[in-house]
Protein backbone atom coordinates (compact mmCIF):
# COMPACT_ATOMS: atom_id res chain seq x y z
CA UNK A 1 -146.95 285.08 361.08
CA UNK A 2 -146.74 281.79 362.75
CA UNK A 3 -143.37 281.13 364.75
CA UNK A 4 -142.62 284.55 365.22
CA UNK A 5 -143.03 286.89 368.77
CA UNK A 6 -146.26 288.76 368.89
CA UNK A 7 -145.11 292.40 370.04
CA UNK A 8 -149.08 293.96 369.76
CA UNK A 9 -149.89 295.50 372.85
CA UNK A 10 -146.68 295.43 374.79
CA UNK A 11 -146.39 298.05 377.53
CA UNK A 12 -149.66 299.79 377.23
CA UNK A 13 -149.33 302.40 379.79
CA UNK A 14 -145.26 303.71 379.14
CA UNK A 15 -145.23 306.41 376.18
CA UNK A 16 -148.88 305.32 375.45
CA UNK A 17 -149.77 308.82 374.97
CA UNK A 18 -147.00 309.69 372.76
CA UNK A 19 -148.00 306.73 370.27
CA UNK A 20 -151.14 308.05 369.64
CA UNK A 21 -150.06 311.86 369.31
CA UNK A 22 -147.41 310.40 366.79
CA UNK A 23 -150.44 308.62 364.70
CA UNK A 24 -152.92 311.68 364.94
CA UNK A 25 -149.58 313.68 363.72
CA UNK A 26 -149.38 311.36 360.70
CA UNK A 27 -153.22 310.92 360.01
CA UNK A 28 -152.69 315.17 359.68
CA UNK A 29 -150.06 315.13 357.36
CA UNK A 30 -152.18 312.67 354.85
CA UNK A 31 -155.30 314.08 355.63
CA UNK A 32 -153.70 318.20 354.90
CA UNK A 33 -152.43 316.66 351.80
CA UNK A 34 -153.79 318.47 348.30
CA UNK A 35 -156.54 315.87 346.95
CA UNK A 36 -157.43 318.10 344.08
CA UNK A 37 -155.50 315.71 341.69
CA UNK A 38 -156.59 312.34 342.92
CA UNK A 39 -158.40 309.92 345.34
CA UNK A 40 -156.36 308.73 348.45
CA UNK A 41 -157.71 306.88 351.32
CA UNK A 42 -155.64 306.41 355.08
CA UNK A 43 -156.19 304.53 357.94
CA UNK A 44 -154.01 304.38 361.43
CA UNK A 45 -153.47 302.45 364.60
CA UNK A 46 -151.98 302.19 367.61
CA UNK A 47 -150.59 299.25 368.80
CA UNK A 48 -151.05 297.50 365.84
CA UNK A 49 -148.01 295.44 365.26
CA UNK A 50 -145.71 298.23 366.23
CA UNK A 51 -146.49 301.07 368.56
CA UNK A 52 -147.92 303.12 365.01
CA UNK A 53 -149.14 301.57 361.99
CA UNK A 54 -150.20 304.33 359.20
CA UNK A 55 -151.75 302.73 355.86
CA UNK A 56 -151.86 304.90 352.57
CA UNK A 57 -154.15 304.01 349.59
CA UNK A 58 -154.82 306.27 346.21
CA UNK A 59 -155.78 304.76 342.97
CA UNK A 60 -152.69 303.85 341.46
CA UNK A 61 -150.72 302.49 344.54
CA UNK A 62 -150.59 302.07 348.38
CA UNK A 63 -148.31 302.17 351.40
CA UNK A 64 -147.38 300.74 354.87
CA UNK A 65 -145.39 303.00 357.45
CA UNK A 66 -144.98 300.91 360.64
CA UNK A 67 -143.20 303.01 363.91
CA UNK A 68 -141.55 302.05 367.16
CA UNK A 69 -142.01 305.07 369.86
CA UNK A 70 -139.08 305.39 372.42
CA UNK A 71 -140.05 308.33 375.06
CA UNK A 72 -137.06 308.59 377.28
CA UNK A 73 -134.79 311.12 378.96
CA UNK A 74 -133.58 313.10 376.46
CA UNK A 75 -129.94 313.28 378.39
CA UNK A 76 -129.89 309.48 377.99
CA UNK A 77 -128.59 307.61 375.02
CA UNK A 78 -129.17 304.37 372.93
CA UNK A 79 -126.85 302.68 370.50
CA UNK A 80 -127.00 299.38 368.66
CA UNK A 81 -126.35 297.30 371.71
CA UNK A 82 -129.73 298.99 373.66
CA UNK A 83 -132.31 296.46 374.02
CA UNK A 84 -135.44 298.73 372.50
CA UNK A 85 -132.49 299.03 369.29
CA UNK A 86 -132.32 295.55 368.86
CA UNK A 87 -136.29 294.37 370.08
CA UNK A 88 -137.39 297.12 367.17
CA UNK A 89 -134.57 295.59 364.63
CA UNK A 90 -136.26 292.34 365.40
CA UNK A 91 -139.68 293.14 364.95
CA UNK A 92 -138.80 295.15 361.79
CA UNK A 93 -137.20 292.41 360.20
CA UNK A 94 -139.98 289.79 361.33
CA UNK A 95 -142.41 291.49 359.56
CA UNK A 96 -140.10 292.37 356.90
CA UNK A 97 -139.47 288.55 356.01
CA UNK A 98 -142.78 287.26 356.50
CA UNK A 99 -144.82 289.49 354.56
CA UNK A 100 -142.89 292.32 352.67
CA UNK A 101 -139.92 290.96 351.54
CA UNK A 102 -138.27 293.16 348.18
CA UNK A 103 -141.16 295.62 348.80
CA UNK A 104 -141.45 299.13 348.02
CA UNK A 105 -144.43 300.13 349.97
CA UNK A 106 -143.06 299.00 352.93
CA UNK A 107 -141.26 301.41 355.58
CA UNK A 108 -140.48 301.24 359.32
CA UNK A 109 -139.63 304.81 361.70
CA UNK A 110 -138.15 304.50 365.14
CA UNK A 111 -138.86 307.67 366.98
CA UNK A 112 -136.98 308.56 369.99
CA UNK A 113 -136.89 311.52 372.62
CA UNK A 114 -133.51 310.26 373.77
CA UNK A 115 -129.94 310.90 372.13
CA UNK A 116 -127.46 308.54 369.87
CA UNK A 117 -124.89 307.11 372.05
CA UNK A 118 -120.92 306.10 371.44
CA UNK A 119 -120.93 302.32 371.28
CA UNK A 120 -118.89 300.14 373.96
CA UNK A 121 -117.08 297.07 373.32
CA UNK A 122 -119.36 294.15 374.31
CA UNK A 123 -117.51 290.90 374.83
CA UNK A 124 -119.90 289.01 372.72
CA UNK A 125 -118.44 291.47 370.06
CA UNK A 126 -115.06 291.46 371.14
CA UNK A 127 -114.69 287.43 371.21
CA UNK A 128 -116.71 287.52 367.70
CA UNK A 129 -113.46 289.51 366.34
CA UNK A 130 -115.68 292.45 365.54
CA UNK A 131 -114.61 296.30 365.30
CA UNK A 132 -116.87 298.94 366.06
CA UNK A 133 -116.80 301.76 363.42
CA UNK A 134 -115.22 304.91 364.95
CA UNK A 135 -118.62 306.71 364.49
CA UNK A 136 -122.06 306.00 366.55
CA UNK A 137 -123.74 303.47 364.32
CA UNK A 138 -127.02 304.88 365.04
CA UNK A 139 -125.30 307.82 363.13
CA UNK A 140 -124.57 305.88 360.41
CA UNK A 141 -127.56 304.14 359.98
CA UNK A 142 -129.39 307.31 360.23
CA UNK A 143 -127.65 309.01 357.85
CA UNK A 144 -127.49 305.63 355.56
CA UNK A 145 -124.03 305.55 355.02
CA UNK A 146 -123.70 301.56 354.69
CA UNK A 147 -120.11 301.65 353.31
CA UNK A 148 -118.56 302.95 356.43
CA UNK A 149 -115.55 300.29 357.41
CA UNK A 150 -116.81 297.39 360.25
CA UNK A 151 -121.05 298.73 360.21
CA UNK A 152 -122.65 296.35 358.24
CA UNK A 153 -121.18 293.52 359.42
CA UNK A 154 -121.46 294.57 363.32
CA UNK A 155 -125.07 295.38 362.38
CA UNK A 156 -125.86 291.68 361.18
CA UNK A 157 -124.31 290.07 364.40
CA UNK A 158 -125.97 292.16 366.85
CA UNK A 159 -129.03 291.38 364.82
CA UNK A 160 -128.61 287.78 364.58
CA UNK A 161 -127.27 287.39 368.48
CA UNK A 162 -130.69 288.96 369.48
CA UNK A 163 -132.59 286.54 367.04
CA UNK A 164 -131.25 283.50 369.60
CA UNK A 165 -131.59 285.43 372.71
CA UNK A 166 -135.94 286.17 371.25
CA UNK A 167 -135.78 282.58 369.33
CA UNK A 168 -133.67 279.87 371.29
CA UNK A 169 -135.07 277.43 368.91
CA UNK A 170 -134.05 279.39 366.06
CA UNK A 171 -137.36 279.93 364.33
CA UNK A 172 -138.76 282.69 362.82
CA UNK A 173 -136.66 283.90 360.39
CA UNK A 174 -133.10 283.06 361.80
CA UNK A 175 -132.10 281.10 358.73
CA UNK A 176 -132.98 283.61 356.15
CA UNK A 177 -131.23 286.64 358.77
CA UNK A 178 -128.13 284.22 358.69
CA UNK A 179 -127.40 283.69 354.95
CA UNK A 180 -128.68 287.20 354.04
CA UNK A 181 -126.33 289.22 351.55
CA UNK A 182 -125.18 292.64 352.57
CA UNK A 183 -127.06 294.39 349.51
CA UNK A 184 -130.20 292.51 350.97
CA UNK A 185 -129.11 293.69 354.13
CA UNK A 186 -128.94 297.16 353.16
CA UNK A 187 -132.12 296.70 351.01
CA UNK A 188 -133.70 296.09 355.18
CA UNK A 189 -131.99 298.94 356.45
CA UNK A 190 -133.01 301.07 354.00
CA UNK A 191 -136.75 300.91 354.77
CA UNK A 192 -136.27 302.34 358.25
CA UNK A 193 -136.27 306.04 358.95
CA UNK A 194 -134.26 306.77 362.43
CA UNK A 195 -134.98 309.84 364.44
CA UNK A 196 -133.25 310.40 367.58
CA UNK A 197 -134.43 313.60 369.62
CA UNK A 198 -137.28 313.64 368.32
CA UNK A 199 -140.86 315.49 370.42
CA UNK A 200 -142.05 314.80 373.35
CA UNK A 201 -145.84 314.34 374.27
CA UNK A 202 -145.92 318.28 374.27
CA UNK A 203 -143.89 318.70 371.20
CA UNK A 204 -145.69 316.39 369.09
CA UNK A 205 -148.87 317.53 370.73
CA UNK A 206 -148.30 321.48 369.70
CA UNK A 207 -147.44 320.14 366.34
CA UNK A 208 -150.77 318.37 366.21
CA UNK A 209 -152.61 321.78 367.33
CA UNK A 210 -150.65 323.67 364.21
CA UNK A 211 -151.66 320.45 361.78
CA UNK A 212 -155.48 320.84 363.00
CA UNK A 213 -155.59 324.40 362.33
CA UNK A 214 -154.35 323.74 358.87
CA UNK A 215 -156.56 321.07 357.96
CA UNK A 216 -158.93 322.55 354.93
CA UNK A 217 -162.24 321.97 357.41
CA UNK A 218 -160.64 324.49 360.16
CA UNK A 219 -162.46 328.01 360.06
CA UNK A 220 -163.63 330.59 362.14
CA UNK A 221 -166.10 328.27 364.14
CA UNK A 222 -163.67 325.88 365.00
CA UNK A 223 -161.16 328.41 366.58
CA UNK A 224 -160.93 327.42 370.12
CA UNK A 225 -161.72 324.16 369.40
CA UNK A 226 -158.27 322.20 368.52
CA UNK A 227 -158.12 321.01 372.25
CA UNK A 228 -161.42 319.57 371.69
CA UNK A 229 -160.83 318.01 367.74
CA UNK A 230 -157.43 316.69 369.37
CA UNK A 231 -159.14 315.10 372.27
CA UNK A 232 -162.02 313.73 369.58
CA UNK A 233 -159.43 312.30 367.59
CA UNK A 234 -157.79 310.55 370.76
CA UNK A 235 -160.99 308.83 371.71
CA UNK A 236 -161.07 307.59 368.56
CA UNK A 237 -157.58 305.60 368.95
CA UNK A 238 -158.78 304.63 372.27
CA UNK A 239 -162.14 303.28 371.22
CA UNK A 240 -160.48 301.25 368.21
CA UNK A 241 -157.22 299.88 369.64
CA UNK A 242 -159.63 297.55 372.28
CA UNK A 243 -161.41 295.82 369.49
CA UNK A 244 -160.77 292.39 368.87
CA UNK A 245 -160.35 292.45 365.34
CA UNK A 246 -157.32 294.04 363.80
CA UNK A 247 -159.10 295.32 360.93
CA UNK A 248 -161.69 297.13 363.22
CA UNK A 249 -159.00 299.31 365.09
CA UNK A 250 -157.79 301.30 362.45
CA UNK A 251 -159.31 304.78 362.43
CA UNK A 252 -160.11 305.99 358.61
CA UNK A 253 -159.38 309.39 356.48
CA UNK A 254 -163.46 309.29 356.86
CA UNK A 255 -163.27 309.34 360.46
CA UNK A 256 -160.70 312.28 360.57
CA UNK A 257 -163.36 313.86 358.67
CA UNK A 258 -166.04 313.39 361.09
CA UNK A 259 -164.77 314.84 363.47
CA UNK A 260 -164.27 318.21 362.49
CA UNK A 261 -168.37 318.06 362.12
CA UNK A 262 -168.54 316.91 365.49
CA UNK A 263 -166.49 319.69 366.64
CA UNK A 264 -168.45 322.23 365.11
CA UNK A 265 -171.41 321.27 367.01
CA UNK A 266 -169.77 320.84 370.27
CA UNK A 267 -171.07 324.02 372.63
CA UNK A 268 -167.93 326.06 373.78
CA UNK A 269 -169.28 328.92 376.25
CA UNK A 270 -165.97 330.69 376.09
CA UNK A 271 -164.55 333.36 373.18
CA UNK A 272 -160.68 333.49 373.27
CA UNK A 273 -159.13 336.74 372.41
CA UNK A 274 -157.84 336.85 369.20
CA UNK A 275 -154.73 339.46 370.54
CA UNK A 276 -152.55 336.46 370.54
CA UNK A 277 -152.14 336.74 367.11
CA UNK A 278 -151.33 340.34 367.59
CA UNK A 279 -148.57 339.25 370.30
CA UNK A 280 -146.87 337.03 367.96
CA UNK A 281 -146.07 340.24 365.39
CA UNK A 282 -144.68 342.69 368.39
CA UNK A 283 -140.81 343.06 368.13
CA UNK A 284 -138.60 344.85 370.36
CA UNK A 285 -135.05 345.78 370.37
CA UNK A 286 -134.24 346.52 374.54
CA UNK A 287 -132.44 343.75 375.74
CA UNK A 288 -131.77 344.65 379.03
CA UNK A 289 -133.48 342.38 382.04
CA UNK A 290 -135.68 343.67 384.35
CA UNK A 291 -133.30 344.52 387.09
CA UNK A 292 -131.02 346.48 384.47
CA UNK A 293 -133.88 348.53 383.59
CA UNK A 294 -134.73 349.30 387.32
CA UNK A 295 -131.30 350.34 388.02
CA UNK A 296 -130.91 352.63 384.97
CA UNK A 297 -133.76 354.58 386.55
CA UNK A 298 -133.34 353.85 390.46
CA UNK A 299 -129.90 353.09 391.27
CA UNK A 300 -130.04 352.56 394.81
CA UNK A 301 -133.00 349.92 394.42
CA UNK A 302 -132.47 347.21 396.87
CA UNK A 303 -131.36 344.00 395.99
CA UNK A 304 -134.28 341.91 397.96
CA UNK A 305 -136.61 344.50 395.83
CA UNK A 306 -134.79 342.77 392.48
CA UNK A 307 -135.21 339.53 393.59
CA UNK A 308 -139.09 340.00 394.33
CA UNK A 309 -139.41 341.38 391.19
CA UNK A 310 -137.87 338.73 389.12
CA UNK A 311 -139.15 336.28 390.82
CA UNK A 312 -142.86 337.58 389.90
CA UNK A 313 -141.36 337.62 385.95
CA UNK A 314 -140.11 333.97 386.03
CA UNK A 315 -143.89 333.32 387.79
CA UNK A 316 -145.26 334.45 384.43
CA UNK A 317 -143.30 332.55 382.14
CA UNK A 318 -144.55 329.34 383.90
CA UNK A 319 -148.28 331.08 383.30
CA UNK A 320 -146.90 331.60 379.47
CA UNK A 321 -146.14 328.22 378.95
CA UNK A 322 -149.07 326.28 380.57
CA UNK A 323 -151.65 328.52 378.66
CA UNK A 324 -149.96 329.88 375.79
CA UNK A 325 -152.51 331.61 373.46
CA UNK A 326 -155.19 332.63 376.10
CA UNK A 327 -151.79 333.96 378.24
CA UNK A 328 -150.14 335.54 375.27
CA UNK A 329 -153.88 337.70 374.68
CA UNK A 330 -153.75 338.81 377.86
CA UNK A 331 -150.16 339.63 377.98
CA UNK A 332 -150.62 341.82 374.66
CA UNK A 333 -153.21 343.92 376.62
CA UNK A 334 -151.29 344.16 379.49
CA UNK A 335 -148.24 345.38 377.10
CA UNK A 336 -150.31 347.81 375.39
CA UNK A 337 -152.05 349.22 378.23
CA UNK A 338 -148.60 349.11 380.13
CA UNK A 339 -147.16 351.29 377.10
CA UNK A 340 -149.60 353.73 377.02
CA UNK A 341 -148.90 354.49 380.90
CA UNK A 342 -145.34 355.26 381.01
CA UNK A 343 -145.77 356.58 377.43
CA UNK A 344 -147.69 360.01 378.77
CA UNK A 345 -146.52 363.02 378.42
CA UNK A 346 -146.56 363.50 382.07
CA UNK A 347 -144.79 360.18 382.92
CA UNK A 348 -141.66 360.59 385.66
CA UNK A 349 -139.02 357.97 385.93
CA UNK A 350 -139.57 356.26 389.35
CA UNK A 351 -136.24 358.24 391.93
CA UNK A 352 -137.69 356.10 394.54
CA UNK A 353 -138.70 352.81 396.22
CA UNK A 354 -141.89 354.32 396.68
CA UNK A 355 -142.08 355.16 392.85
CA UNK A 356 -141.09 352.85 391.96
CA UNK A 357 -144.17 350.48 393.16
CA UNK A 358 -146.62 353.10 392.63
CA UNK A 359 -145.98 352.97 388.91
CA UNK A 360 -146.22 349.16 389.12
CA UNK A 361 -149.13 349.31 390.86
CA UNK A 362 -150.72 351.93 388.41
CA UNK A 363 -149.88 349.20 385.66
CA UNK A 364 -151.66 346.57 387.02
CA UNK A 365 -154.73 348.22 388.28
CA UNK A 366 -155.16 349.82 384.15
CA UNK A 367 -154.50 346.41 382.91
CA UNK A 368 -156.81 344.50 384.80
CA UNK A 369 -159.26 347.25 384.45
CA UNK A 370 -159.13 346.98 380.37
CA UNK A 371 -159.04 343.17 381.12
CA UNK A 372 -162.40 343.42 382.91
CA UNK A 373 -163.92 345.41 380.15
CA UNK A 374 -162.89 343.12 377.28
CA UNK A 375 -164.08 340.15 379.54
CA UNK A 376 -167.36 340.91 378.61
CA UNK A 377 -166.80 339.71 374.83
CA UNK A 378 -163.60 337.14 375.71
CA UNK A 379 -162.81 334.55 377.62
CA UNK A 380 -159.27 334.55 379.58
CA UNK A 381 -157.98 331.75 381.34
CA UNK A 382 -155.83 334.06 383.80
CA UNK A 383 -156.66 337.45 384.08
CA UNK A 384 -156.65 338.38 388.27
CA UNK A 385 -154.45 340.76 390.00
CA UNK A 386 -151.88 338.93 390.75
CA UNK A 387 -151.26 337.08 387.19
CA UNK A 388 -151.27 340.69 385.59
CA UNK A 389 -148.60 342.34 388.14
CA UNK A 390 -146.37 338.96 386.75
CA UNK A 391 -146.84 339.65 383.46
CA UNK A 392 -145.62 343.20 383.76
CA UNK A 393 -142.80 342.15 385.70
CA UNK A 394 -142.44 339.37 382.37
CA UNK A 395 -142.78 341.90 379.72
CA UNK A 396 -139.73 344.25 381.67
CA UNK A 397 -137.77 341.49 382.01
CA UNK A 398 -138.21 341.15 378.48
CA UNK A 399 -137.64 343.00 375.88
CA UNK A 400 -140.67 345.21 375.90
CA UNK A 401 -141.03 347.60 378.62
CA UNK A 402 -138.83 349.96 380.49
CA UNK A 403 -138.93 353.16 381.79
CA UNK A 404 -136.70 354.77 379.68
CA UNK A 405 -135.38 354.51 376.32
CA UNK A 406 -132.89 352.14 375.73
CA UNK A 407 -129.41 353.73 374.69
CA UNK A 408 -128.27 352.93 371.19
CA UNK A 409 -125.23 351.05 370.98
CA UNK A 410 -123.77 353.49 368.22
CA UNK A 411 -124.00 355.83 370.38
């Protein structure tokens, strides 16, 4: 594309890891596709004209998905006027004109963490007699709703002032931008797919953990293993995207492919418990917090007790969300084994401070006995003292323990 900005590799290290999560994600959806009823092919790279670049072959036609990754606050906003808008508006429409023009098996995606903005009144746009549309136009655009009064043609001068500000010799395709119809205009706009608020590095990365474990070469073998595929299929992008040759850093359907074998073979010395599973069925109807469920008991708890207390719960849900399935196993024996205790027959509702811990402290000590037995089959990332005491704190600040039943509201 001679004359025209090369944007490959720009800013390597900002949102670098979100680019590649975002082209495993999309390698997943091909690859999980049904290829019963005929032969596809993909391949994917990073930093490969635009941040993603996701190619699509079966044997009657082909595509090209190109993406621009934004990772920003979430608070924060962009509109038409933000410079990553108008740099990826540019580089969409470069490679639009040079190579693609009136295609079909073209398309571009901008996903971005951050929000859509309200437009201001820039005084480029104010002395060019423009109005700004009394909607976002990163709304519009995103919902393609081209006829809305003043869009398209504030669209095609905020496109064209950026084209001098990139090309001050007006190359590339300035010319072509300038004279351009707004049907052809719209026939540009059409090809990209806007997403604002879109995942995060650990959004798109759980979604890539659910997408591995539905891939047809995922069994029982593998279970445990989607940290390891994931990290497989990273190293891939990584090894590819420093070649010199832009045909040698794509990685192929083939590759995806090979990696689940790889997996298989890799040694993993620990066996999760499958009780997260379990954990995800459990339902529960109390939804009093912890200190409500105290008081109904033990009215004259003290507050600093309370605060200890909850503070031990919110210590858990920290736990819960760093480790998620290996917590949640653990947490559904702790439940369980929690249940059974103040289920006996012989159970008393803690009158006291004094009860009060010594039922916690009964808790914990069955719970991370029954841990310590099922540790001989499974492997649990957390599983001392101290974790389990949190997670009973969690699971009454929840909606799953208390010492007495909860009172119907009917009643």
């Amino acid at each position: 594309m001679d004359g025209l900005i090369s944007r490959e590799a720009s800013d390597k290290t900002k949102g670098f890891r979100l680019q590649k999560l975002r082209a495993i994600n999309l390698m997943l959806d091909l690859y999980n596709r049904d290829k019963a009823t005929t032969f596809y092919v993909f391949y994917a790279a990073v930093e490969h004209y635009e941040d993603v670049a996701v190619n699509y072959a079966d044997d009657i036609s082909s595509e090209a998905y190109l993406e621009e990754d934004k990772n920003y606050n979430p608070e924060s906003g962009f509109t038409i006027n933000s410079h990553e808008v108008k740099n990826s508006l540019v580089s969409f429409f470069d490679i639009y004109s040079a190579k693609w023009r009136h295609s079909k098996t073209l398309s571009f995606g901008f996903h971005s963490t951050n929000r859509i903005a309200k437009e201001g009144r820039p005084k480029a746009v104010e002395e060019a007699g423009l109005e700004n549309p009394d909607k976002p136009v990163l709304e519009l655009l995103s919902e393609r709703n081209y006829s809305y009064p003043n869009l398209l043609p504030l669209v095609k001068f905020v496109l064209l002032k950026e084209y001098q500000r990139q090309y001050p010799e007006r190359g590339g395709v300035f010319q072509s931008l300038e004279e351009m119809s707004d049907d052809d205009l719209i026939s540009f706009l059409d090809l990209i797919t806007w997403t604002f608020g879109g995942g995060d590095e650990d959004v798109e990365q759980d979604e890539a953990f659910e997408k591995i474990r539905a891939c047809p070469h995922f069994n029982a073998h593998l279970e445990g293993k989607e940290e390891i595929i994931l990290s497989l299929l990273m190293e891939e992008l990584d090894k590819r995207q420093g070649l010199a040759y832009a045909n040698d850093k794509f990685v192929y359907s083939s590759d995806v492919e090979l990696v689940y074998i790889q997996a298989a073979g890799e040694i993993t010395p620990e066996l999760h418990d499958p009780a997260w599973k379990a954990w995800e069925e459990i339902d529960a109807d109390d939804t009093r917090n912890l200190k409500e469920k105290v008081e109904s008991v033990f009215t004259d708890c003290p507050s600093k007790t309370i605060r200890l207390l909850s503070h031990k719960a919110v210590s858990a849900k920290i736990e819960e969300r760093e480790f998620k399935r290996s917590f949640k196993a653990m947490k559904y024996r702790v439940y369980y084994t929690s249940l059974e205790y103040i289920s006996r027959g012989d159970f008393s509702e803690p009158l006291t401070l004094k009860d009060l811990h010594f039922h916690f402290d009964e808790m914990r000590n069955k719970s991370c006995k029954k841990i310590a037995s099922l540790k001989q089959d499974y492997s649990y990332k957390l599983s001392g003292e101290e974790v389990v005491e949190n997670t009973i704190m969690q699971l009454f600040d929840e909606c799953f323990l208390a010492f007495d039943e909860p009172v119907s509201s009917d009643e």
